[in-house]
Structure formats: structure tokens, C-alpha cells
Protein backbone atom coordinates (compact mmCIF):
# COMPACT_ATOMS: atom_id res chain seq x y z
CA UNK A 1 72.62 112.65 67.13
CA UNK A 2 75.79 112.15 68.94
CA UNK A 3 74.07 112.59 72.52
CA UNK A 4 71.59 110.45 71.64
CA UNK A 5 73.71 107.83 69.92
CA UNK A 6 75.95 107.80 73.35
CA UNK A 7 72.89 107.14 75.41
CA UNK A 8 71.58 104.35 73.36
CA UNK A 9 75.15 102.85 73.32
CA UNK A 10 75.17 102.87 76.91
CA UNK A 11 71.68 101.83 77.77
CA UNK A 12 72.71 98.32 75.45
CA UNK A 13 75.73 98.21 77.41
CA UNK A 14 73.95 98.45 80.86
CA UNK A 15 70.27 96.76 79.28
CA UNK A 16 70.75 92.95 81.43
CA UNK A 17 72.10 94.66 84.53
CA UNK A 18 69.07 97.14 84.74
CA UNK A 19 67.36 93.42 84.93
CA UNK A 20 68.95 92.20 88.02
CA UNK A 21 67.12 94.91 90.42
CA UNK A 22 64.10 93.29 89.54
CA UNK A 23 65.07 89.50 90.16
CA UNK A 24 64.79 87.76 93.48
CA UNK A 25 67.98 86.03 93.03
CA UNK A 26 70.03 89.15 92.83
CA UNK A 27 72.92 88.39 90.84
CA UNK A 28 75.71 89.07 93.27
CA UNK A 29 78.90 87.64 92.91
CA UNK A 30 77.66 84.69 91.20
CA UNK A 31 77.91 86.74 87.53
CA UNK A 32 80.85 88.07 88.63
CA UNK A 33 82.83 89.20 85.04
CA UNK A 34 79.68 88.36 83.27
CA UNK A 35 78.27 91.57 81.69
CA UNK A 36 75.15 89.58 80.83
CA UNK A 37 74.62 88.48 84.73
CA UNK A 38 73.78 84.87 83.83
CA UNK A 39 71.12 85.18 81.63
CA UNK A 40 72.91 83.30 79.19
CA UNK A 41 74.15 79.83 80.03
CA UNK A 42 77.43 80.79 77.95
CA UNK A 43 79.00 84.27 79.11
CA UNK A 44 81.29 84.38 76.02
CA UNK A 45 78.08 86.30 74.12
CA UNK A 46 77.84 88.87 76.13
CA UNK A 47 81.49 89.55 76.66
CA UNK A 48 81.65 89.99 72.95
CA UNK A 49 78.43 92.69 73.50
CA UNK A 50 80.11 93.95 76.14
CA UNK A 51 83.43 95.02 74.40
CA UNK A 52 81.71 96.04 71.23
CA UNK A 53 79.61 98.21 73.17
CA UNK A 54 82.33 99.63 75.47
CA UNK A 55 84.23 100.41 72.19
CA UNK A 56 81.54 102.35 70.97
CA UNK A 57 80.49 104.30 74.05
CA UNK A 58 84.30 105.15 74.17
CA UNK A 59 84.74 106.46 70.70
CA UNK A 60 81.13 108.22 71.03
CA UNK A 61 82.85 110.08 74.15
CA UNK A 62 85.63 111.66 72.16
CA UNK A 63 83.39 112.95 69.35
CA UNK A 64 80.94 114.45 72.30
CA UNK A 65 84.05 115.79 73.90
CA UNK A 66 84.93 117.90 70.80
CA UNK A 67 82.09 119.29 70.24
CA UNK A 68 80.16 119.78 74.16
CA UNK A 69 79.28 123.40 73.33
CA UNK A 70 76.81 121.96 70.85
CA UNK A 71 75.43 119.56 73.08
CA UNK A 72 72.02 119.21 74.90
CA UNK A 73 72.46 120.03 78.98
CA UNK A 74 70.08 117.28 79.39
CA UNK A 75 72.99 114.73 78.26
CA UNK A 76 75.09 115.09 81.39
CA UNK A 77 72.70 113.92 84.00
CA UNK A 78 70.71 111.36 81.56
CA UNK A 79 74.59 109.85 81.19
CA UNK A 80 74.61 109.35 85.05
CA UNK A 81 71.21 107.67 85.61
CA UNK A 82 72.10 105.37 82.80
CA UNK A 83 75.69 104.90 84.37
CA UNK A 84 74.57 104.87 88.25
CA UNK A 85 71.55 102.50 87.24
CA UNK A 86 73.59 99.28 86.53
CA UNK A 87 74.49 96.94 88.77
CA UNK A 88 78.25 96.44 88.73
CA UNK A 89 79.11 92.67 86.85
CA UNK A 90 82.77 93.63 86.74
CA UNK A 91 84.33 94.75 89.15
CA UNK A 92 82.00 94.48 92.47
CA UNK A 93 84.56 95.39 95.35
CA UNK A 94 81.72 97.48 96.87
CA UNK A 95 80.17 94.16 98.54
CA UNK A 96 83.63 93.90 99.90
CA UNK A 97 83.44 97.52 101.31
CA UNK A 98 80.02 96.31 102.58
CA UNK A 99 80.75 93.46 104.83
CA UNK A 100 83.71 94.86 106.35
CA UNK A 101 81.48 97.53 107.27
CA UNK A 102 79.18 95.04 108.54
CA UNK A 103 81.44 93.24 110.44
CA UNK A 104 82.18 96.44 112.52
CA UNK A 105 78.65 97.86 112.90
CA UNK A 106 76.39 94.48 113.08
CA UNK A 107 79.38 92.14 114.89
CA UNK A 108 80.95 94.51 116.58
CA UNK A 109 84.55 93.29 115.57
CA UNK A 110 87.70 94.61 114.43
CA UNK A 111 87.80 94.08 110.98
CA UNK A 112 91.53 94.40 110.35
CA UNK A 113 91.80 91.16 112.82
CA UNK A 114 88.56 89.59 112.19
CA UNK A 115 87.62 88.00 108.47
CA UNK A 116 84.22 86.96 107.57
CA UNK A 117 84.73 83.48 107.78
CA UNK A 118 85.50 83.58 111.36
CA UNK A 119 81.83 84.81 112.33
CA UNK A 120 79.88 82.07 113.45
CA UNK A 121 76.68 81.15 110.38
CA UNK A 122 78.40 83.98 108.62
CA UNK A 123 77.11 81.96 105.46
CA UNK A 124 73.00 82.98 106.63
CA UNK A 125 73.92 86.75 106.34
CA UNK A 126 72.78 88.21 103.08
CA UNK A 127 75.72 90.80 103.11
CA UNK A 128 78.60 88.36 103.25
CA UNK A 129 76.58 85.99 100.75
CA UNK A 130 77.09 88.96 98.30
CA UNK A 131 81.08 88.59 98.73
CA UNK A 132 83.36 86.73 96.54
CA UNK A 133 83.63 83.71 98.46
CA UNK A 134 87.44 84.43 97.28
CA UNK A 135 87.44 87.16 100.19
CA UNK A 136 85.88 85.68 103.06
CA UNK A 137 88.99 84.93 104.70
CA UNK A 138 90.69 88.47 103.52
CA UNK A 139 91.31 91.16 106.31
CA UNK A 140 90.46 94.83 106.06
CA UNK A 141 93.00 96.08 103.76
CA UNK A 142 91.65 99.99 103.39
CA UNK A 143 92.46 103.02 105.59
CA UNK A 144 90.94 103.36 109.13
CA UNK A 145 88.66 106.61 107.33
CA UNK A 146 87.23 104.66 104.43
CA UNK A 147 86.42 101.51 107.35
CA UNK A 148 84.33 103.85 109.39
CA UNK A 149 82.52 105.19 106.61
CA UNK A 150 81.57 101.66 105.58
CA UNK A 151 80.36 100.70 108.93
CA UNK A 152 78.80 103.66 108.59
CA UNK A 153 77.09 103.36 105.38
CA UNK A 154 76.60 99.07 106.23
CA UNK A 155 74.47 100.14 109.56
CA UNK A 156 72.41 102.36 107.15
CA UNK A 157 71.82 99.73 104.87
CA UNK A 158 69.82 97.53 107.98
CA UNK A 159 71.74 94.53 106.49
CA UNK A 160 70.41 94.75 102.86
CA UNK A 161 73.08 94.46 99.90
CA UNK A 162 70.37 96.29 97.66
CA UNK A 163 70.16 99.31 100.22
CA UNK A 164 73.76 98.86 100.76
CA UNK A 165 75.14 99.34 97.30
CA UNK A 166 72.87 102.25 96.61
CA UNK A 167 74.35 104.28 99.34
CA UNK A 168 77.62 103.37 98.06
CA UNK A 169 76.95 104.92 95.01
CA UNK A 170 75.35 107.73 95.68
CA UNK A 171 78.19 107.96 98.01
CA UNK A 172 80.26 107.81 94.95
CA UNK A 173 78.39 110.44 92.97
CA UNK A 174 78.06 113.00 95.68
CA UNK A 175 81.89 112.67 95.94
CA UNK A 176 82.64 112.71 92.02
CA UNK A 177 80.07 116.47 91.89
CA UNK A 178 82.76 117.63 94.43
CA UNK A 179 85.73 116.61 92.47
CA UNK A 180 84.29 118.16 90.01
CA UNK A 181 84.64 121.61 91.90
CA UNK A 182 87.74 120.98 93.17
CA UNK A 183 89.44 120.19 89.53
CA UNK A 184 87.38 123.78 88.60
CA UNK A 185 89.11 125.57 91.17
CA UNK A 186 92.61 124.30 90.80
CA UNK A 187 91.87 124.38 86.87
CA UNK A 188 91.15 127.96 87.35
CA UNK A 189 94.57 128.59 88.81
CA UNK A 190 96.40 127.00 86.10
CA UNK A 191 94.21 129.21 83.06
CA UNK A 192 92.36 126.41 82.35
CA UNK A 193 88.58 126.93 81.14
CA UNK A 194 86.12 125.08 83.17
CA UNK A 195 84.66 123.74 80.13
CA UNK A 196 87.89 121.60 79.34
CA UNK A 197 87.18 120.00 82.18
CA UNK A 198 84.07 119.12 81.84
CA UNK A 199 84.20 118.09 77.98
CA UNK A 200 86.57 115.63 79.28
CA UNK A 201 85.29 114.35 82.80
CA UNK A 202 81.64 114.39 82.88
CA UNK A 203 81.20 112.12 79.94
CA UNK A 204 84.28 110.12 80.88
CA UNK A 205 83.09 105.86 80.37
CA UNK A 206 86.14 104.69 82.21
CA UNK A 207 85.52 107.59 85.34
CA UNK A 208 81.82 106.92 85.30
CA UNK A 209 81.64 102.86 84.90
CA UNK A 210 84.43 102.50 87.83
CA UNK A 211 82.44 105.09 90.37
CA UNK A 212 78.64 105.62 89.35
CA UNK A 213 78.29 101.93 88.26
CA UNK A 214 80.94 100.18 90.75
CA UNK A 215 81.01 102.74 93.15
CA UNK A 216 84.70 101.84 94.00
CA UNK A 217 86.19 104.30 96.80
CA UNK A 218 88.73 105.95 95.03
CA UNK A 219 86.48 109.19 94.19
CA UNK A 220 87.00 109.56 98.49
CA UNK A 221 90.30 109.56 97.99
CA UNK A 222 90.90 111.81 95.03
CA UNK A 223 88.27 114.50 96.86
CA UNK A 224 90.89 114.13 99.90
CA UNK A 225 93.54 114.75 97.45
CA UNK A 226 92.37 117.78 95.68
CA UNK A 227 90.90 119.15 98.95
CA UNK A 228 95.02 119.35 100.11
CA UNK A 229 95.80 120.53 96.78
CA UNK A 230 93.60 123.36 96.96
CA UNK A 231 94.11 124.36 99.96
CA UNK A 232 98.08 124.95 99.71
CA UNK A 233 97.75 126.82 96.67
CA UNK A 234 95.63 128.77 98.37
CA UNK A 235 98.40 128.35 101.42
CA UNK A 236 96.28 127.43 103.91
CA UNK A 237 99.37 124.65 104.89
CA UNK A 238 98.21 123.24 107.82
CA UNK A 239 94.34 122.23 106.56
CA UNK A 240 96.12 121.12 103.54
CA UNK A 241 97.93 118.80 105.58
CA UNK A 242 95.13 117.63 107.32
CA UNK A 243 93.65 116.89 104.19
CA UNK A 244 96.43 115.14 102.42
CA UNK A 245 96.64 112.91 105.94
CA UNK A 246 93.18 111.69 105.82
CA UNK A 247 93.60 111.06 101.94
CA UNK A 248 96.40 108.50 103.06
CA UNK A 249 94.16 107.17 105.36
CA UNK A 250 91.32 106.10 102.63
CA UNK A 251 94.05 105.13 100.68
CA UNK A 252 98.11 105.49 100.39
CA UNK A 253 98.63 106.54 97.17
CA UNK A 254 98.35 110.17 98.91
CA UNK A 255 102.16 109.39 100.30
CA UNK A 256 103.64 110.32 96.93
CA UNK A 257 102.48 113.54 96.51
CA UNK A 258 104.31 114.41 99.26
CA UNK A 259 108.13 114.77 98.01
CA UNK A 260 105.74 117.07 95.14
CA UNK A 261 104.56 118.92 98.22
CA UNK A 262 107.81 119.97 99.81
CA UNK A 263 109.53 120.60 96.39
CA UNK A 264 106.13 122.83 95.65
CA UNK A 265 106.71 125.29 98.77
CA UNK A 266 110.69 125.69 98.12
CA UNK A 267 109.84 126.83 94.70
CA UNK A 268 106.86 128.83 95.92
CA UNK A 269 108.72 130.59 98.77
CA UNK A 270 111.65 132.01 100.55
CA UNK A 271 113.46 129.50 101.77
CA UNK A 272 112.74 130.11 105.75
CA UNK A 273 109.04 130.73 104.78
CA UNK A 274 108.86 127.28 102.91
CA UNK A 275 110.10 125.40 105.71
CA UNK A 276 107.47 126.89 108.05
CA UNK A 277 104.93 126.24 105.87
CA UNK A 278 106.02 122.52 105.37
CA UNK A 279 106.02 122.32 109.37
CA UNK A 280 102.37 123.40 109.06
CA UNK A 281 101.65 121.17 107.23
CA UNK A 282 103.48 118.32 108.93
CA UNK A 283 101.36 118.87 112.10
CA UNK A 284 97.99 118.63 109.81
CA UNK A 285 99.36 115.80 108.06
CA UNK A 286 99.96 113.74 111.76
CA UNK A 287 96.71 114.67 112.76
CA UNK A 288 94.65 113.76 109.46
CA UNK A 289 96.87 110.82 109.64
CA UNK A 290 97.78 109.04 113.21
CA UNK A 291 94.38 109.57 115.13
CA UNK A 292 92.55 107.52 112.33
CA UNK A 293 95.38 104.48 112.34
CA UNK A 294 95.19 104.33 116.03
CA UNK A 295 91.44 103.69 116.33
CA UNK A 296 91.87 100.20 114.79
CA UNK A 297 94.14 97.64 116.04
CA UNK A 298 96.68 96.22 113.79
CA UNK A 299 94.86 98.45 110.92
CA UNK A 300 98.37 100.31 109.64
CA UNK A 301 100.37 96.61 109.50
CA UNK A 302 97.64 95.26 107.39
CA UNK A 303 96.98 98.00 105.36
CA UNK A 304 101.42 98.11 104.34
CA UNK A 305 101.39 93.84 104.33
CA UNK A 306 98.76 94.21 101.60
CA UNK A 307 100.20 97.16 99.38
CA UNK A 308 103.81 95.25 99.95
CA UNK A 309 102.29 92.21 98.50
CA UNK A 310 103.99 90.38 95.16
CA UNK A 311 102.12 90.82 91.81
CA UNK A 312 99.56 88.91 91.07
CA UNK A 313 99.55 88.52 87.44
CA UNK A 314 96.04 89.95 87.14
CA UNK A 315 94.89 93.59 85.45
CA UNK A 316 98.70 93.59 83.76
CA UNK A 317 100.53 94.72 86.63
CA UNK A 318 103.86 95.52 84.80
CA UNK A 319 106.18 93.34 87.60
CA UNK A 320 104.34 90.39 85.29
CA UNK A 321 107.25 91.31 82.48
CA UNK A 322 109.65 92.68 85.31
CA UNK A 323 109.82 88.66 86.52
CA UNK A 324 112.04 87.27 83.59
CA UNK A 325 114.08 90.59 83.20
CA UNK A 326 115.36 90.30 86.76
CA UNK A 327 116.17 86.44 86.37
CA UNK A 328 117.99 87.14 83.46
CA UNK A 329 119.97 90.16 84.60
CA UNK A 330 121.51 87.76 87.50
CA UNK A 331 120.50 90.24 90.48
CA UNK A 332 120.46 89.40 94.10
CA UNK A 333 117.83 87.15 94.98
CA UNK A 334 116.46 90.80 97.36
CA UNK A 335 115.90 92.31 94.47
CA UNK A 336 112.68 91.21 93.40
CA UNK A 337 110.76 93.29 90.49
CA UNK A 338 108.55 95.10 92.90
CA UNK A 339 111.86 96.49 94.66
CA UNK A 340 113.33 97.00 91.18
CA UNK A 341 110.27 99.26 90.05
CA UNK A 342 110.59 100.74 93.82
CA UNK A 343 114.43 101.56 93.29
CA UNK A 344 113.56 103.01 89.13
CA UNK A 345 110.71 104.95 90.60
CA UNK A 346 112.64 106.77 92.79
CA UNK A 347 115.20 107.79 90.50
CA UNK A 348 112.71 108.35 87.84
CA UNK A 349 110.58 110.56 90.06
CA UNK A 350 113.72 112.54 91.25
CA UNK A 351 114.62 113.25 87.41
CA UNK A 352 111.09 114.36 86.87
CA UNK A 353 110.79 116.80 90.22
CA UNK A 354 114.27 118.18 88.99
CA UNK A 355 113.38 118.99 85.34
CA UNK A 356 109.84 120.26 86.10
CA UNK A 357 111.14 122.28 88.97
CA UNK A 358 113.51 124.18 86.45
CA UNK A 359 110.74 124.35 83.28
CA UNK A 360 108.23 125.62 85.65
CA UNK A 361 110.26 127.59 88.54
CA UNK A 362 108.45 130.81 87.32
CA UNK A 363 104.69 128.92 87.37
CA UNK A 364 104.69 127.02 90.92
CA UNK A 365 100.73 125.94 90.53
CA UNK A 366 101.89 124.06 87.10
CA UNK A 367 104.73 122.47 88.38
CA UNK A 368 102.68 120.94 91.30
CA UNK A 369 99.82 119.89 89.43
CA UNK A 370 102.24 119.00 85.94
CA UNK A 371 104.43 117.00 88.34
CA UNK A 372 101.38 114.97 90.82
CA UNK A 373 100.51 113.72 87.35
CA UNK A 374 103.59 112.45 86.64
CA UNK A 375 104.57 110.92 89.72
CA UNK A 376 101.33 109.59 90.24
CA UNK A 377 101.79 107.63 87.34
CA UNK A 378 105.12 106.85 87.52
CA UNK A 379 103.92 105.10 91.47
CA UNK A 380 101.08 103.34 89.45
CA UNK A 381 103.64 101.75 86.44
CA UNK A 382 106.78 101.20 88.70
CA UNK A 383 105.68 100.48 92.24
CA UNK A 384 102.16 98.68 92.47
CA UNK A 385 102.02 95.61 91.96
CA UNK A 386 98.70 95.41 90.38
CA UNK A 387 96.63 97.63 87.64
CA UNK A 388 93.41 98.12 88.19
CA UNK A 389 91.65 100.07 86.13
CA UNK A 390 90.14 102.54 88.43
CA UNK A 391 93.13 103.43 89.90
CA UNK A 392 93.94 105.61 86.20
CA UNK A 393 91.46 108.08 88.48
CA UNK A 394 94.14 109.17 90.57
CA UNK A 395 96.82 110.94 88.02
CA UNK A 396 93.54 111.20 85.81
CA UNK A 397 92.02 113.92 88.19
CA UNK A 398 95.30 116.15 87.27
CA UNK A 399 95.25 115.65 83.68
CA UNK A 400 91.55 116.91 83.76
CA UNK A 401 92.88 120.19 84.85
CA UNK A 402 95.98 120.70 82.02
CA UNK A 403 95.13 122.02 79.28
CA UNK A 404 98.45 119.90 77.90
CA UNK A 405 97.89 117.59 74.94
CA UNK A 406 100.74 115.00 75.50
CA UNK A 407 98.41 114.55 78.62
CA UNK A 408 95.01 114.44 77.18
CA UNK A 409 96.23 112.24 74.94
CA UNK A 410 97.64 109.73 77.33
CA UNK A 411 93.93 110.13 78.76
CA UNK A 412 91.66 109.56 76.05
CA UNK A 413 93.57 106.60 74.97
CA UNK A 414 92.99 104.75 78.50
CA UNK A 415 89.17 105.83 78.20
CA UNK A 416 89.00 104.14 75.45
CA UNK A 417 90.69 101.15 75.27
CA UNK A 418 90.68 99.92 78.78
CA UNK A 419 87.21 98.87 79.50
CA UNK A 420 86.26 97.11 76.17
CA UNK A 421 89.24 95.12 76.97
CA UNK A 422 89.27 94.29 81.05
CA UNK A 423 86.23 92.10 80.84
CA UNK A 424 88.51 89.53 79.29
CA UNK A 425 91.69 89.49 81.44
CA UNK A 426 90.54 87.84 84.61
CA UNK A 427 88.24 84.85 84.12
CA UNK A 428 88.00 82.20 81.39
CA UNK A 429 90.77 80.61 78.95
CA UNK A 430 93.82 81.28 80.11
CA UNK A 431 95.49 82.07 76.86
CA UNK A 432 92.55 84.32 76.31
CA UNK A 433 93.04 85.84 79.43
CA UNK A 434 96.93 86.51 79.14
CA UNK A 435 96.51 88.49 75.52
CA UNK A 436 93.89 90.65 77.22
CA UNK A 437 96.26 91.29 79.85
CA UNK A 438 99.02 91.78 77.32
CA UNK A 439 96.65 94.42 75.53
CA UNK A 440 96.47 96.19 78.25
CA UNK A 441 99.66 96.48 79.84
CA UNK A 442 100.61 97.67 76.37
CA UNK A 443 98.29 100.42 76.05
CA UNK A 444 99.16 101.50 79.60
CA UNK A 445 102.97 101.99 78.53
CA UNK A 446 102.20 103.00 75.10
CA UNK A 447 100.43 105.89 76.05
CA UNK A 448 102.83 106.87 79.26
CA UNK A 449 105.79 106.74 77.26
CA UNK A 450 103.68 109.01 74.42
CA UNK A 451 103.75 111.32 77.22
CA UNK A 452 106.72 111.15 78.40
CA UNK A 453 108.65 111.13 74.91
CA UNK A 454 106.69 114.23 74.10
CA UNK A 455 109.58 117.17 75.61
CA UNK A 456 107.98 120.72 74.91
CA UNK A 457 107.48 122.59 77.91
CA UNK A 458 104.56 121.82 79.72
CA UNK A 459 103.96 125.50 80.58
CA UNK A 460 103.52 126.54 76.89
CA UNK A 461 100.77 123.63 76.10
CA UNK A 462 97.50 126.35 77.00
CA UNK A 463 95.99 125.76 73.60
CA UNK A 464 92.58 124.25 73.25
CA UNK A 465 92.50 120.60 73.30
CA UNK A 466 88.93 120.30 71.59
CA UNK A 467 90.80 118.99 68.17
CA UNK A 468 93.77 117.20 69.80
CA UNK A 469 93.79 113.95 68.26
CA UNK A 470 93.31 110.90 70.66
């Protein structure tokens, strides 16, 4: 009953979007934040369907997740049609992916230099009418790799938003199945059962609404990620530097990891065999990393001017509560919150590397995988300047593979909560809108300070998480 019961839930949840592939006016960004794509004059209906369901589906997904080994095989892939069939209503960055693509295979101009609204009749093409007319004036603001696999995926597309956001998600799928493997094999190194993983990402609403539904770019990234991570466990240094290197160029976040790096190979090695290895993989890094920058003009000042920018007071970015706490404390007018959470994170994330390094000293895999989790995080809550809720992915993909239950914890909460809730914090009544937001940002700590409160040793949590409560 519980498979079917999740499948039901989630065919409700997605039952007006499977509508729009059949209308002529395809609901692009029109419906934007409307689960119900316009089909009722008043959104606030289906935002009310659209948490209860996304409530349900999430606590359906723990339940399934205790008990997988008594589930049909059949539910897994049924659970990704239903997911990969919607059209996205929330979040729909992937038209955004699309037309800079466009721009660079159909005009044949730079997009980090060139907007959208600078193309002559750009208002006739049917790929920049399916952009948020917020972002026709926006720059590319993604790496150099991720902007010539959109130009890539754009010239497949022959100028169709239809054709176009179907490769984009099977794009996204292709690259969650070989996450997947990659979380098996470092899981595998840590003594974690493969099925742990599974119980806990296959099913996952938040991981498959953000990447089979919205087909955001992040599962790229993360593949980069675990690709580097793999491969220097395995020690192959200088392919894991490539790999980390073309991870930064999808995305940044990648530049974090790699203090967790260099601390991994002086606990891993001799001292003079650590620092070849990290000059290995220094020369992968520079070539995963400077060849892409350098094919696009102005593409690496862009890409920093956007991640520098100020918070935004959208998708709780904690700097929104930072703002009064620096005014009160009477700091220097250069010390704005984001520099504040930039100064904290650093000490934060030096206190973490140091007290991991000595709990885990005789267990290097654990401490690089225990401490990418953390850090990740810590760069998500302290240093950028906006939430999203697809960006939980990134220290997400580590959890997956610890069988730790302070961890899973922190997880299953976020699956949970966050989606019932986001569809609320960006458009309509403002007060409405701010105790969404609130909700949010409160879960997010909530559940990172239940992690970090929590001190056992992180190398003696190898129980089975099947019963840990959520």
C-alpha cells in the first residue's frame, strides 16, 4: 500500500502539469509559482493542494524508506516517470539555461556580454518568450562547462522550448543514475550498504522534484564532485583534480572542498608524499579549471560579480536576519553580513577540519566525506547569500553515503519540510510570503544545529539508519 499510496500522492501533486504538454499555450513562465499552471483564475487553491500534497509525498517517503526491502522494484522507475513527467511551475531556471544556450548556438554571441534583450525581435523567439521576462536583461552567470553544454543541448532542441526542456531533463536523469554510482562506490569505502543509499536517494521528493521535474544543473555539478572524490580515494590525484576543476567550472561551490582536499592527503600520507600528491592535483585542477574560463570573455568576472552579490531576501537566505544583528553590533560599515558569514565560516570551517581531523585521523575516507558535508553546509548557511532549495543537493550527496544518524536526520527533515513550504515564499502577500520564508530559514538551522549539537564520534555512527527517527 505504501508504494502505491506514494504514487497516487504524487500523480495529484503533478495531475495539472501533466496538462500543460497537451495545451497550445504552453504554460511557460506565465504560471510561474502556480502549481495549478493557471487553470484556476485564483492560484491560492492550488497552492493549498500543492503543500498538502508535498506534505504527504514527503511523509510517504520516510515510511517507504524504512521499509524498501519490502517494496515492489517496479516503484523506483514508476516514481521517476511520474517525477520527470511534470512540467516544472516552481522553479523553471531551465528556460534560463535554454536561452543562454541559444544565444550562443542560434546568435552566435557571447552570452556572458550579451543579454537577451539586446538581440534585435528577441521578443518573436519562442525560447526567450519562455524566460522570466525578470531575466532578459541578466548575463550568463554559470561556469564556461555548464554554457557549452546548453548551447549544446539549445542547438539540439532546433529552437523548441518543448524539445528543449526534455533534453534538459533527461540530461538531469542520466546525470542523477551516475551519482547514484558514484555515492555506491564512495559509500562502499566508508562500510556503508548500498541499500542505505538507495532507501534514502531514489525516493528522495526534494532530490527528484528539483532535477527530474526542474531539471536544475546542479546534478552536473555534484557528478563532477563525486567523480574528484572518487578518484583521490582511489589516489588517482591528478584526474581528481581535473575533475574537481571542471566541477568549479559548472558551478563554484566545488572551491570549498578544497581546504577538505589538502587536509585529506596530509592525514592520508607521509608528509613529502601528500604534498606531491596535492601538486598533482593542482596541475589537474588548472587544467579542468582555466582552459574552460578562458573560452568566454569576461565569463570568470561575471560568474564572481554574481556569487558576490548582496542577499536578496528571497528562499530565507540567512544574511536576511544577519542585517539587523550587524546594525546593532555597531561594526564598520565593510562589514556587511555576507562578509560577516564569510569571516564565521572560515573560522567555523577551520574548527570543524581540526576536530574531524583528530576524531577520524585513523579513518581518512570518513573524515573527507564526514567533513565535505559539513563544510558544504556550513558555505551554504554562512556564505551564500541566497537558499535555494536545490542547492541542499550538494552536502546532501555526502550524507547519502554516512551511515550517521545526526546526518540523516538533518536530511529527512529538509525532504520533508522544504517543498510543501517554498511554493509560498516568493510570490503573493507579502506577509504571507515573509512567514514562509521564516519557516524555512528555521528548519534550515534547526536541523544544522541538530547536527551539529549532536558530539559522538562520527566514526562510531555505522548502525542501520532504517528506524532512525526523522
Amino acid at each position: 500500500m505504501l508504494a502505491q499510496a506514494y504514487l497516487a500522492a504524487s500523480g495529484l501533486l503533478f495531475l495539472p502539469s501533466y496538462l500543460a504538454w497537451f495545451r497550445r499555450d504552453f504554460p511557460y513562465t506565465s504560471s510561474e509559482f502556480d502549481p495549478w499552471i493557471g487553470l484556476l483564475a485564483n492560484p491560492l487553491p492550488g497552492r493549498i493542494a500543492h503543500f498538502v500534497l508535498c506534505l504527504i509525498v514527503g511523509l510517504l517517503f520516510v515510511a517507504i524508506a524504512r521499509r524498501v526491502d519490502t517494496l515492489p522494484r517496479w516503484l523506483v522507475p514508476a516514481s521517476w516517470v511520474v517525477f520527470a513527467a511534470a512540467v516544472p511551475a516552481i522553479s523553471i531556471d531551465v528556460f534560463f539555461y535554454l536561452a543562454k544556450g541559444w544565444l550562443e548556438f542560434n546568435y552566435g554571441v557571447n552570452p556572458y556580454t550579451v543579454a537577451v534583450n539586446e538581440i534585435p525581435a528577441y521578443a518573436a523567439d519562442p525560447i526567450f518568450q519562455s524566460m522570466v521576462p525578470d531575466w532578459l536583461a541578466m548575463l550568463g552567470n554559470y561556469g564556461p562547462v555548464f554554457q557549452k553544454i546548453s548551447a549544446l543541448l539549445a542547438g539540439a532542441s532546433g529552437g523548441s522550448p518543448v524539445v528543449g526542456l526534455i533534453l534538459f531533463k533527461l540530461l538531469s536523469a542520466v546525470c542523477l543514475l551516475l551519482c547514484r554510482t558514484q555515492l555506491g562506490t564512495i559509500a562502499a569505502r566508508l562500510g556503508t550498504p548500498m541499500r542505505e543509499v538507495d532507501r534514502w536517494f531514489l525516493l528522495n521528493p526534494l532530490v527528484l522534484y528539483c532535477f527530474l521535474t526542474a531539471a536544475h544543473n546542479d546534478t552536473l555539478l555534484m557528478l563532477a564532485v563525486l567523480l574528484g572524490i572518487t578518484h583521490i580515494l582511489q589516489r588517482h590525484y591528478w584526474s581528481a583534480g581535473c575533475w574537481v576543476g571542471v566541477s568549479i567550472s559548472l558551478k563554484t561551490i566545488g572551491v570549498f572542498l578544497l581546504p577538505v582536499l589538502f587536509v585529506y592527503l596530509i592525514i592520508d600520507r607521509p608528509l613529502r608524499d601528500a604534498l606531491i600528491a596535492a601538486g598533482k592535483g593542482a596541475a589537474g585542477l588548472s587544467l579542468g579549471l582555466l582552459p574552460p574560463f578562458a573560452l568566454y570573455q569576461h565569463s570568470l568576472d561575471v560568474t564572481l560579480a554574481y556569487i558576490g552579490g548582496y542577499a536578496q531576501g528571497v528562499r530565507s537566505s540567512v544574511f536576511v536576519l544577519l542585517d539587523p544583528l550587524v546594525g546593532a553590533a555597531g561594526l564598520p560599515a565593510a562589514m556587511t553580513p555576507l562578509e560577516l558569514g564569510r569571516l564565521s565560516f572560515c573560522l567555523v570551517a577551520c574548527w570543524r577540519l581540526y576536530r574531524n581531523a583528530k576524531i577520524h585521523r585513523a579513518d581518512p575516507a570518513r573524515f573527507l566525506i564526514v567533513s565535505s558535508f559539513e563544510i558544504v553546509l556550513l558555505a551554504q548557511l554562512m556564505t551564500i547569500p541566497m537558499m535555494n532549495e536545490w542547492y541542499l543537493f550538494w552536502p546532501m550527496c555526502f550524507a547519502f553515503c554516512l551511515n550517521d544518524i545526526a546526518a540523516r536526520r538533518w536530511m529527512v527533515k529538509l525532504s520533508v519540510v522544504y517543498l510543501p513550504v517554498v511554493v509560498w515564499a516568493i510570490r503573493g502577500e507579502a506577509a504571507v510570503a515573509f512567514v514562509a520564508q521564516l519557516t524555512i530559514l528555521c528548519v534550515l538551522l534547526m536541523s544544522a544545529f541538530d547536527y551539529f549539537r549532536d558530539g559522538r564520534p562520527r566514526a562510531c555512527a555505522r548502525t542501520s539508519l532504517s528506524s532512525s527517527s526523522a
